[in-house]
Protein backbone atom coordinates (compact mmCIF):
# COMPACT_ATOMS: atom_id res chain seq x y z
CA UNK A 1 -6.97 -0.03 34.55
CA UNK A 2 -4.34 -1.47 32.84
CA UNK A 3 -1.07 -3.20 34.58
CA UNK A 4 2.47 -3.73 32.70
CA UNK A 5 3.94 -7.00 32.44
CA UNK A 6 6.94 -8.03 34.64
CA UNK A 7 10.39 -8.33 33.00
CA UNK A 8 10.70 -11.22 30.72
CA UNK A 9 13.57 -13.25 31.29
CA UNK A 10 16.89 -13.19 29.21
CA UNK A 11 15.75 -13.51 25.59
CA UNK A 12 18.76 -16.17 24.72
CA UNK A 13 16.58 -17.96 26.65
CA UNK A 14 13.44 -17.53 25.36
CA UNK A 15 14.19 -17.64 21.38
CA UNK A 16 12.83 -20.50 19.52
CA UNK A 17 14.86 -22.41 17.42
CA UNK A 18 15.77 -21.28 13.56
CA UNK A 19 13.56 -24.44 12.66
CA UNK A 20 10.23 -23.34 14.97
CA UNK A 21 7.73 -21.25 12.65
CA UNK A 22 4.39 -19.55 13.60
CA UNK A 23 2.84 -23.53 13.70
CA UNK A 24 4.92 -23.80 16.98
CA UNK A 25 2.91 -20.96 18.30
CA UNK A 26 -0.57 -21.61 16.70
CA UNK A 27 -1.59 -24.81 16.24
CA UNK A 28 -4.70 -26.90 17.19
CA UNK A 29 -5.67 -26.87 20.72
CA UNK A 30 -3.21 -24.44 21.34
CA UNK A 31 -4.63 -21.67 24.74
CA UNK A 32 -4.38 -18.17 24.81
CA UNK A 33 -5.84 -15.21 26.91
CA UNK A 34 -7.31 -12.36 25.29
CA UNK A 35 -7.41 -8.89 27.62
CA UNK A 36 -9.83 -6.37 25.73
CA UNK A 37 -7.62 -3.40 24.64
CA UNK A 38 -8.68 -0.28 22.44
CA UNK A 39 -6.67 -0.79 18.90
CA UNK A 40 -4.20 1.57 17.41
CA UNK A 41 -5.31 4.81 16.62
CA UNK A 42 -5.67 5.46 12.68
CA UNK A 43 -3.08 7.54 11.24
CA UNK A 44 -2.39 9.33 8.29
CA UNK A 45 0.90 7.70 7.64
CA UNK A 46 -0.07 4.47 5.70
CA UNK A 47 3.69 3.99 4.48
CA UNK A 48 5.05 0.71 6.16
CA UNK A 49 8.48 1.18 5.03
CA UNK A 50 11.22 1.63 7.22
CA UNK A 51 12.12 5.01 8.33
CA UNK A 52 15.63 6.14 7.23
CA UNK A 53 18.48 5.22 9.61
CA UNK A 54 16.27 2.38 11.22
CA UNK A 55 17.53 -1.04 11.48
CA UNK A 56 16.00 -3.70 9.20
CA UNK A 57 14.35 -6.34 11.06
CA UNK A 58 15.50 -9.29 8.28
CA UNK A 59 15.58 -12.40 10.95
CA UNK A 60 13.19 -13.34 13.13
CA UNK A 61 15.67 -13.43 16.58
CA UNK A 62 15.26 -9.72 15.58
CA UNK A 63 11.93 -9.03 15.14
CA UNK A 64 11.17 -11.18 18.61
CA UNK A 65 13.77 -9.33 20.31
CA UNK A 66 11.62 -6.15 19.21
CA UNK A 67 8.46 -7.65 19.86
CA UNK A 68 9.42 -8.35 23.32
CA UNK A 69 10.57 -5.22 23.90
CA UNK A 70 7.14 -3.45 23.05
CA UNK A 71 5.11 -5.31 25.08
CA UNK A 72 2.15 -3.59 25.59
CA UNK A 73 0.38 -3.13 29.05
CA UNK A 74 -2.32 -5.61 29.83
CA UNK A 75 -6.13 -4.74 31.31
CA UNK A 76 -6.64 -7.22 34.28
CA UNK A 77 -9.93 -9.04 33.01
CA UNK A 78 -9.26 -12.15 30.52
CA UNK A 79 -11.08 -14.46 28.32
CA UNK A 80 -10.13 -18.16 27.56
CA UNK A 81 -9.44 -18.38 23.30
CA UNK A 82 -8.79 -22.00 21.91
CA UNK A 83 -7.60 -22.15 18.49
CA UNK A 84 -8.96 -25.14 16.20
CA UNK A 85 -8.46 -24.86 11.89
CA UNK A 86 -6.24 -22.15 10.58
CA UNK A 87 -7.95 -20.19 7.45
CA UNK A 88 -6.78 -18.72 4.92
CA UNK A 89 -5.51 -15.08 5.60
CA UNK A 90 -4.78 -11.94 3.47
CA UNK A 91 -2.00 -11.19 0.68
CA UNK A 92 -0.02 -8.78 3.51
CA UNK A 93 1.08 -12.34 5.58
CA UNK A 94 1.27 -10.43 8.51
CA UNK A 95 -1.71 -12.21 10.39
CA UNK A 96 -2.89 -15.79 11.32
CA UNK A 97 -6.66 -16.87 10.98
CA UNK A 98 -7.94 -19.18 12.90
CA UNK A 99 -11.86 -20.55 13.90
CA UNK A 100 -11.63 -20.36 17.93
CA UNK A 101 -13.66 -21.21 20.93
CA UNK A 102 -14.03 -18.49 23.33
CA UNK A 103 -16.94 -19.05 25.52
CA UNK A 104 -17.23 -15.77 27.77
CA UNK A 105 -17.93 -14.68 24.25
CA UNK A 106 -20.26 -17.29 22.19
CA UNK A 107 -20.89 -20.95 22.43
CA UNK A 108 -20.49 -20.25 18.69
CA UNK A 109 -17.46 -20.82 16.55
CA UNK A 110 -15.74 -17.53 15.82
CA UNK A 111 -12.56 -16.45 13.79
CA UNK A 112 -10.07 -14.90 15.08
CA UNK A 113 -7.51 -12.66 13.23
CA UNK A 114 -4.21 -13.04 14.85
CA UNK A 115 -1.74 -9.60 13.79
CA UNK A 116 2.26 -11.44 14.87
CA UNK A 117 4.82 -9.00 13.18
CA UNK A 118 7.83 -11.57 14.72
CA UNK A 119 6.52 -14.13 12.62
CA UNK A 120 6.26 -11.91 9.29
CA UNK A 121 8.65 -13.21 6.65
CA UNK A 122 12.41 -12.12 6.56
CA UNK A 123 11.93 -11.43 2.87
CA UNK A 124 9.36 -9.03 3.18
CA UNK A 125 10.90 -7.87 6.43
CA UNK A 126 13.71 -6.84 4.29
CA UNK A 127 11.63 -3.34 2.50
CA UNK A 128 9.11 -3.43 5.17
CA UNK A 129 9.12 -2.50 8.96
CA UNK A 130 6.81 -5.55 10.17
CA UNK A 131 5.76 -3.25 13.31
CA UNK A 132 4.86 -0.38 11.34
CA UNK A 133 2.88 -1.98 8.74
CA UNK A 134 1.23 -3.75 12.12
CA UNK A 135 -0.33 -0.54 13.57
CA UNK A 136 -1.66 0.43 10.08
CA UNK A 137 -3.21 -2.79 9.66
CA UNK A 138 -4.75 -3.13 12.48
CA UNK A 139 -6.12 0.08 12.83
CA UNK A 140 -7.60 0.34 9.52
CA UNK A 141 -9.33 -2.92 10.22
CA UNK A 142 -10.88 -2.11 13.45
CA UNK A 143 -12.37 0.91 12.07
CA UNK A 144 -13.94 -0.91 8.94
CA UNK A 145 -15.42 -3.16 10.68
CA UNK A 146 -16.61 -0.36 12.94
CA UNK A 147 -17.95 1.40 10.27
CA UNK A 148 -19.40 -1.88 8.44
CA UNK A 149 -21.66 -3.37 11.24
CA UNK A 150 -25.39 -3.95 10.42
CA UNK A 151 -23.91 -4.33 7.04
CA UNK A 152 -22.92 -7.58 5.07
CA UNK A 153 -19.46 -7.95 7.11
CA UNK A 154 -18.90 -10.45 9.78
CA UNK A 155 -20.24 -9.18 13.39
CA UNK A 156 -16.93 -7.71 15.15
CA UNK A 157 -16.33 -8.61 18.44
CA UNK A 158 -13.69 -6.75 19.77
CA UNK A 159 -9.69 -5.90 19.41
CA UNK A 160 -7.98 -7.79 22.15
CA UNK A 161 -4.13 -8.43 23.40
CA UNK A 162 -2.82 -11.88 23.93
CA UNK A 163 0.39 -12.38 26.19
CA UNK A 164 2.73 -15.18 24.37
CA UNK A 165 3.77 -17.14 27.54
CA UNK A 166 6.26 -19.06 25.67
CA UNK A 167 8.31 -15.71 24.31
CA UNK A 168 8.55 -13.73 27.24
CA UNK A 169 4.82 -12.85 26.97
CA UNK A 170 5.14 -10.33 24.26
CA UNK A 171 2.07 -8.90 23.35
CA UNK A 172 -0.19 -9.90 19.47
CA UNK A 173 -3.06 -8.05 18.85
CA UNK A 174 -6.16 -10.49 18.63
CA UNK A 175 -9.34 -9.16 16.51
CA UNK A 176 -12.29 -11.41 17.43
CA UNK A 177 -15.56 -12.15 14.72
CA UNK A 178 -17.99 -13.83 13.63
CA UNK A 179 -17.57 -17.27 11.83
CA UNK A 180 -19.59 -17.43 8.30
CA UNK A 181 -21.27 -20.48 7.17
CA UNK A 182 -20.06 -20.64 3.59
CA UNK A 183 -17.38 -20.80 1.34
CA UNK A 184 -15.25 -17.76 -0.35
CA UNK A 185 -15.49 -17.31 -3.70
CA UNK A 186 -12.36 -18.54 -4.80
CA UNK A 187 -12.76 -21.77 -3.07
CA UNK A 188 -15.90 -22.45 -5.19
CA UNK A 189 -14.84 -20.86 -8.29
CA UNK A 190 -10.40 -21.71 -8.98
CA UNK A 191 -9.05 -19.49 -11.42
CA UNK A 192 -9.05 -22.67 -13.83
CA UNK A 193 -12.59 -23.29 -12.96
CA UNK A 194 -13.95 -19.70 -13.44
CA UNK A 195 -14.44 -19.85 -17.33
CA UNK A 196 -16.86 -22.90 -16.67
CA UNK A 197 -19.37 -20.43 -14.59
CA UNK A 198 -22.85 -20.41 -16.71
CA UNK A 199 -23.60 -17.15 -17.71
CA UNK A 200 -26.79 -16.76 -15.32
CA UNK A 201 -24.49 -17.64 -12.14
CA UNK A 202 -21.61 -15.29 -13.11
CA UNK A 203 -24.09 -12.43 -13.77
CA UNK A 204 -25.73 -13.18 -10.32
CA UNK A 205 -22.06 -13.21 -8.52
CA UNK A 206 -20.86 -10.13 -10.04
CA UNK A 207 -23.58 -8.43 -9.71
CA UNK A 208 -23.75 -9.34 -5.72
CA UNK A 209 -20.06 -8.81 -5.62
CA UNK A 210 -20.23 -5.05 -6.57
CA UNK A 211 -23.39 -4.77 -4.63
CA UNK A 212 -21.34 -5.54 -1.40
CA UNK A 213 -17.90 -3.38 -2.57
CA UNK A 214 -20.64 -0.40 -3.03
CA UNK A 215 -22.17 -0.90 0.19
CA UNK A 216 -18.79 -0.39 2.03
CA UNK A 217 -18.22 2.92 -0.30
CA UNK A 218 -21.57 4.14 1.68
CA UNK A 219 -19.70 4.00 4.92
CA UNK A 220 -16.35 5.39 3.51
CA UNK A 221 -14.63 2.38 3.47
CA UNK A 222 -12.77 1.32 -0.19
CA UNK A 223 -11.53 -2.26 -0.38
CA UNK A 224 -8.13 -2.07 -1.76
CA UNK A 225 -8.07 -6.17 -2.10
CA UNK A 226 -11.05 -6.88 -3.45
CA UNK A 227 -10.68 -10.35 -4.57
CA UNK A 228 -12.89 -13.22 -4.99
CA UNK A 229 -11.01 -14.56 -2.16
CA UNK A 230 -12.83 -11.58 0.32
CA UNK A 231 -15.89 -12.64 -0.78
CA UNK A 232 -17.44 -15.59 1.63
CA UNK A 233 -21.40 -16.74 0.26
CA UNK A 234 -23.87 -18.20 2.60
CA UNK A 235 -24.46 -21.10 2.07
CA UNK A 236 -27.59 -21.64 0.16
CA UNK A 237 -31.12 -22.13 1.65
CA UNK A 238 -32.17 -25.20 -0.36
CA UNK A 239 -29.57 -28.37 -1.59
CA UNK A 240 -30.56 -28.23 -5.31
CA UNK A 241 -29.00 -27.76 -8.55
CA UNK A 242 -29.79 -23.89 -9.72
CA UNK A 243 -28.56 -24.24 -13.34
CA UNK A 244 -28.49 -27.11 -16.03
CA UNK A 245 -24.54 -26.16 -17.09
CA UNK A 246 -23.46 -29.54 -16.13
CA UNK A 247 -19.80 -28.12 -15.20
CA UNK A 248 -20.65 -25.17 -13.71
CA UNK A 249 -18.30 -24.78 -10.74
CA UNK A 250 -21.32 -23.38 -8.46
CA UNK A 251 -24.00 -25.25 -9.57
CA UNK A 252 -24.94 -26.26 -6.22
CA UNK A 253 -23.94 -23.40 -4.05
CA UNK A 254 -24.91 -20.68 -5.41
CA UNK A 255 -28.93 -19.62 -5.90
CA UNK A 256 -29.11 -17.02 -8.44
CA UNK A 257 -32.20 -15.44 -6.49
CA UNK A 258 -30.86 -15.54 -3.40
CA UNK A 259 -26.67 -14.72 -4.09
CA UNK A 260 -25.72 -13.65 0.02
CA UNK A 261 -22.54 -12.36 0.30
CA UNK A 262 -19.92 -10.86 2.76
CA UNK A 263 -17.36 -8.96 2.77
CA UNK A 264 -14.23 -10.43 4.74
CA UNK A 265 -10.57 -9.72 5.51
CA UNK A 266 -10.50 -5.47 6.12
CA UNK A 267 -7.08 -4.63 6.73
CA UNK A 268 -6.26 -3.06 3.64
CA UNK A 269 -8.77 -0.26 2.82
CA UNK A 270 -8.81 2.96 2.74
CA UNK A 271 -10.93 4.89 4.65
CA UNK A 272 -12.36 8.14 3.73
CA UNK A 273 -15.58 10.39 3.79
CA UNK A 274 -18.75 8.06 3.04
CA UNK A 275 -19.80 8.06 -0.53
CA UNK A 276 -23.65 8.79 0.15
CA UNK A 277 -24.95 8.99 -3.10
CA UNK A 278 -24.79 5.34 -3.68
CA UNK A 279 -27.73 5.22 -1.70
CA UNK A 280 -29.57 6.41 -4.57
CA UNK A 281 -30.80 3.80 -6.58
CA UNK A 282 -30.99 5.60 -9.84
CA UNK A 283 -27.12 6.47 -9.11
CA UNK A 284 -25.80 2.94 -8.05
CA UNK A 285 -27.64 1.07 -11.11
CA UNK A 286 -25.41 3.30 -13.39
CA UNK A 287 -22.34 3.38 -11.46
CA UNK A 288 -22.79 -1.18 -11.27
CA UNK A 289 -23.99 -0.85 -15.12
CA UNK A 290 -20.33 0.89 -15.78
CA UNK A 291 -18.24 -1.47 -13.56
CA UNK A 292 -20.34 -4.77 -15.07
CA UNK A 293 -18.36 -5.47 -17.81
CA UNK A 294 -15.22 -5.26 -16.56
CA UNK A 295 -16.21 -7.53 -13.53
CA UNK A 296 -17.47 -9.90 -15.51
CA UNK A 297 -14.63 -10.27 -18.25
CA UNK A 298 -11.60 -10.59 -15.24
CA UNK A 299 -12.97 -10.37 -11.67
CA UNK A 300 -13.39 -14.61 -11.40
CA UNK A 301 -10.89 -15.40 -14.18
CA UNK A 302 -7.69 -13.60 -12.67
CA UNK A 303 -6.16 -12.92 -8.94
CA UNK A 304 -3.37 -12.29 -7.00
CA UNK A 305 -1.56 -15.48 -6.71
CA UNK A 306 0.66 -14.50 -3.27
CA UNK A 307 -0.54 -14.37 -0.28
CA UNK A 308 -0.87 -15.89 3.02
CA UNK A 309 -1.84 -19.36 3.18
C-alpha cells in the first residue's frame, strides 16, 4: 500500500538558486531511495506538446513548482541507490544516466536511468510540456524493455520513485538495469573515425547492428533512434588485433566472428503488433540484404549531433 507524502514546505524556500543545475542534484556519491512503483500506463497520445491554453513551463522555478506539486504517492519499502559516473543519455535530454550501487538489488554495478522533467532545458521547455513528454517516455521504455528481456537488451530491473529530499521531496521516476561491459559504438567508431573502419569490420558491425534492430521488430518494438550511439558491444573475448588495417578504429575491440551487441536507451520507440515473420530466416536474410547497403554507406559515417551529454 502506498502512503502520500506530507506537505512540502513553502517552495521560496526550497528553490535552488538560478546558478544550481541537475549536477547539484546528481553528482558522485550523491544517496537516494528508490520505492518500487508500477510506471505510467502507455497511451495512445505520443504528442508531448503543450495542450492549448496551458501554461509554458520556460524556467525551471516553474517546472519545480509543478514537479512539486505532482508528487506522486510513495510504497513504504525502500532501497539504498548511490550514484557514481554519469553516462551518456539520449537525444530527448529529459533523463540522467548514471552507473549506481544498489545492493538490495546486486553487488553488481547497474545503470540507472533517471526521468527529471524540472531539470529539462527552458529551450526545449518552450514547444514542449516537459511532464507530458515524461509519461510517454517512460512508459514506452518500461514496456520495451518488458517486451525485450531474454533478448540482446540490458536485464531490466524495475521502474522505481525517488523522493528529492532537497526540493520538497518531489517525486523522479528511477528505471533500474543492467550495466554492460563494453563500449557503444560511437565511442569506438567517431564520426571522423568511421571512414577508417576496414571493410571486414564494418560488414561485421552492420550486419550485427540490423541483426539486433530486427530482433526488437519480433517483439513489436521499432527503435525510432537507432544510432550507433544505442548500440553498446561486449567487450571482446580475446585482447588481439582482428584485422591488419593499421588505422582501423576497432581493430582491437571488435572480433568479426564474435560481433555481441545490445540494444540500449528505449524511450523512443514505437510499439506495435510483433513483426513475426522475421523469425523466418529465408525472410530476414532478404529484408538485412535490402537494408545492407544503405547501413553500410551512412549508418557509422553520419548521426545526430544533439543530444544529452
Amino acid at each position: 500500500m502506498g502512503r502520500s507524502p506530507a506537505p512540502p514546505p513553502q517552495v521560496t524556500g526550497i528553490v535552488p538558486k538560478q546558478t544550481d543545475g541537475p549536477s547539484s542534484t546528481y553528482f558522485s556519491g550523491a544517496s537516494f531511495q528508490l520505492h518500487p512503483s508500477e510506471p505510467p500506463p502507455v497511451t495512445e497520445n505520443k504528442d508531448p506538446r503543450y495542450q492549448d491554453g496551458a501554461q509554458l513551463l520556460i524556467n525551471f522555478e516553474d517546472r519545480l513548482r509543478i514537479a512539486i506539486d505532482r508528487r506522486l504517492p510513495l510504497s513504504s519499502n525502500s532501497l539504498s541507490m548511490s550514484l557514481n559516473e554519469r553516462l551518456p543519455c539520449s537525444m530527448r535530454k529529459l533523463a540522467h544516466v548514471w552507473t549506481v550501487h544498489v545492493p538490495a538489488v546486486s553487488e553488481a554495478t547497474l545503470v540507472a536511468k533517471i526521468f527529471d522533467p524540472a531539470y529539462f532545458s527552458d529551450e526545449h521547455s518552450a514547444y514542449t510540456d516537459p511532464f507530458a513528454l515524461l509519461n510517454i517516455s517512460v512508459s514506452q521504455e518500461v514496456e520495451a524493455y518488458r517486451r525485450l528481456q531474454d533478448t540482446n537488451v540490458p536485464r531490466f530491473h524495475g521502474h522505481y520513485l525517488m523522493p528529492i529530499p532537497t526540493q520538497g521531496d518531489r517525486t523522479v521516476h528511477v528505471l533500474l538495469m543492467e550495466h554492460i561491459d563494453g563500449k557503444d559504438l560511437r565511442i569506438l567508431v567517431p564520426v571522423p573515425k568511421a571512414k577508417d573502419v576496414c571493410a571486414a569490420h564494418k560488414l561485421a558491425i552492420i550486419n550485427m547492428a540490423l541483426n539486433l534492430n530486427l530482433d526488437a521488430f519480433v517483439r513489436g518494438v521499432y527503435p525510432q533512434d537507432f544510432q550507433p550511439r544505442n548500440v553498446i558491444l561486449r567487450r571482446p573475448q580475446h585482447c588481439v588485433e582482428f584485422c591488419d588495417k593499421d588505422d582501423c578504429p576497432v581493430r582491437s575491440e571488435v572480433d568479426m566472428d564474435d560481433v555481441r551487441g545490445v540494444l540500449v536507451d528505449l524511450e523512443k520507440v514505437g510499439l506495435g503488433d510483433p513483426m513475426k515473420k522475421l523469425r523466418n530466416l529465408g525472410y530476414r536474410t532478404k529484408v538485412i540484404n535490402k537494408q545492407r547497403r544503405r547501413y553500410l554507406k551512412r549508418w557509422l559515417e553520419n548521426e545526430i549531433r544533439h543530444w544529452g551529454q
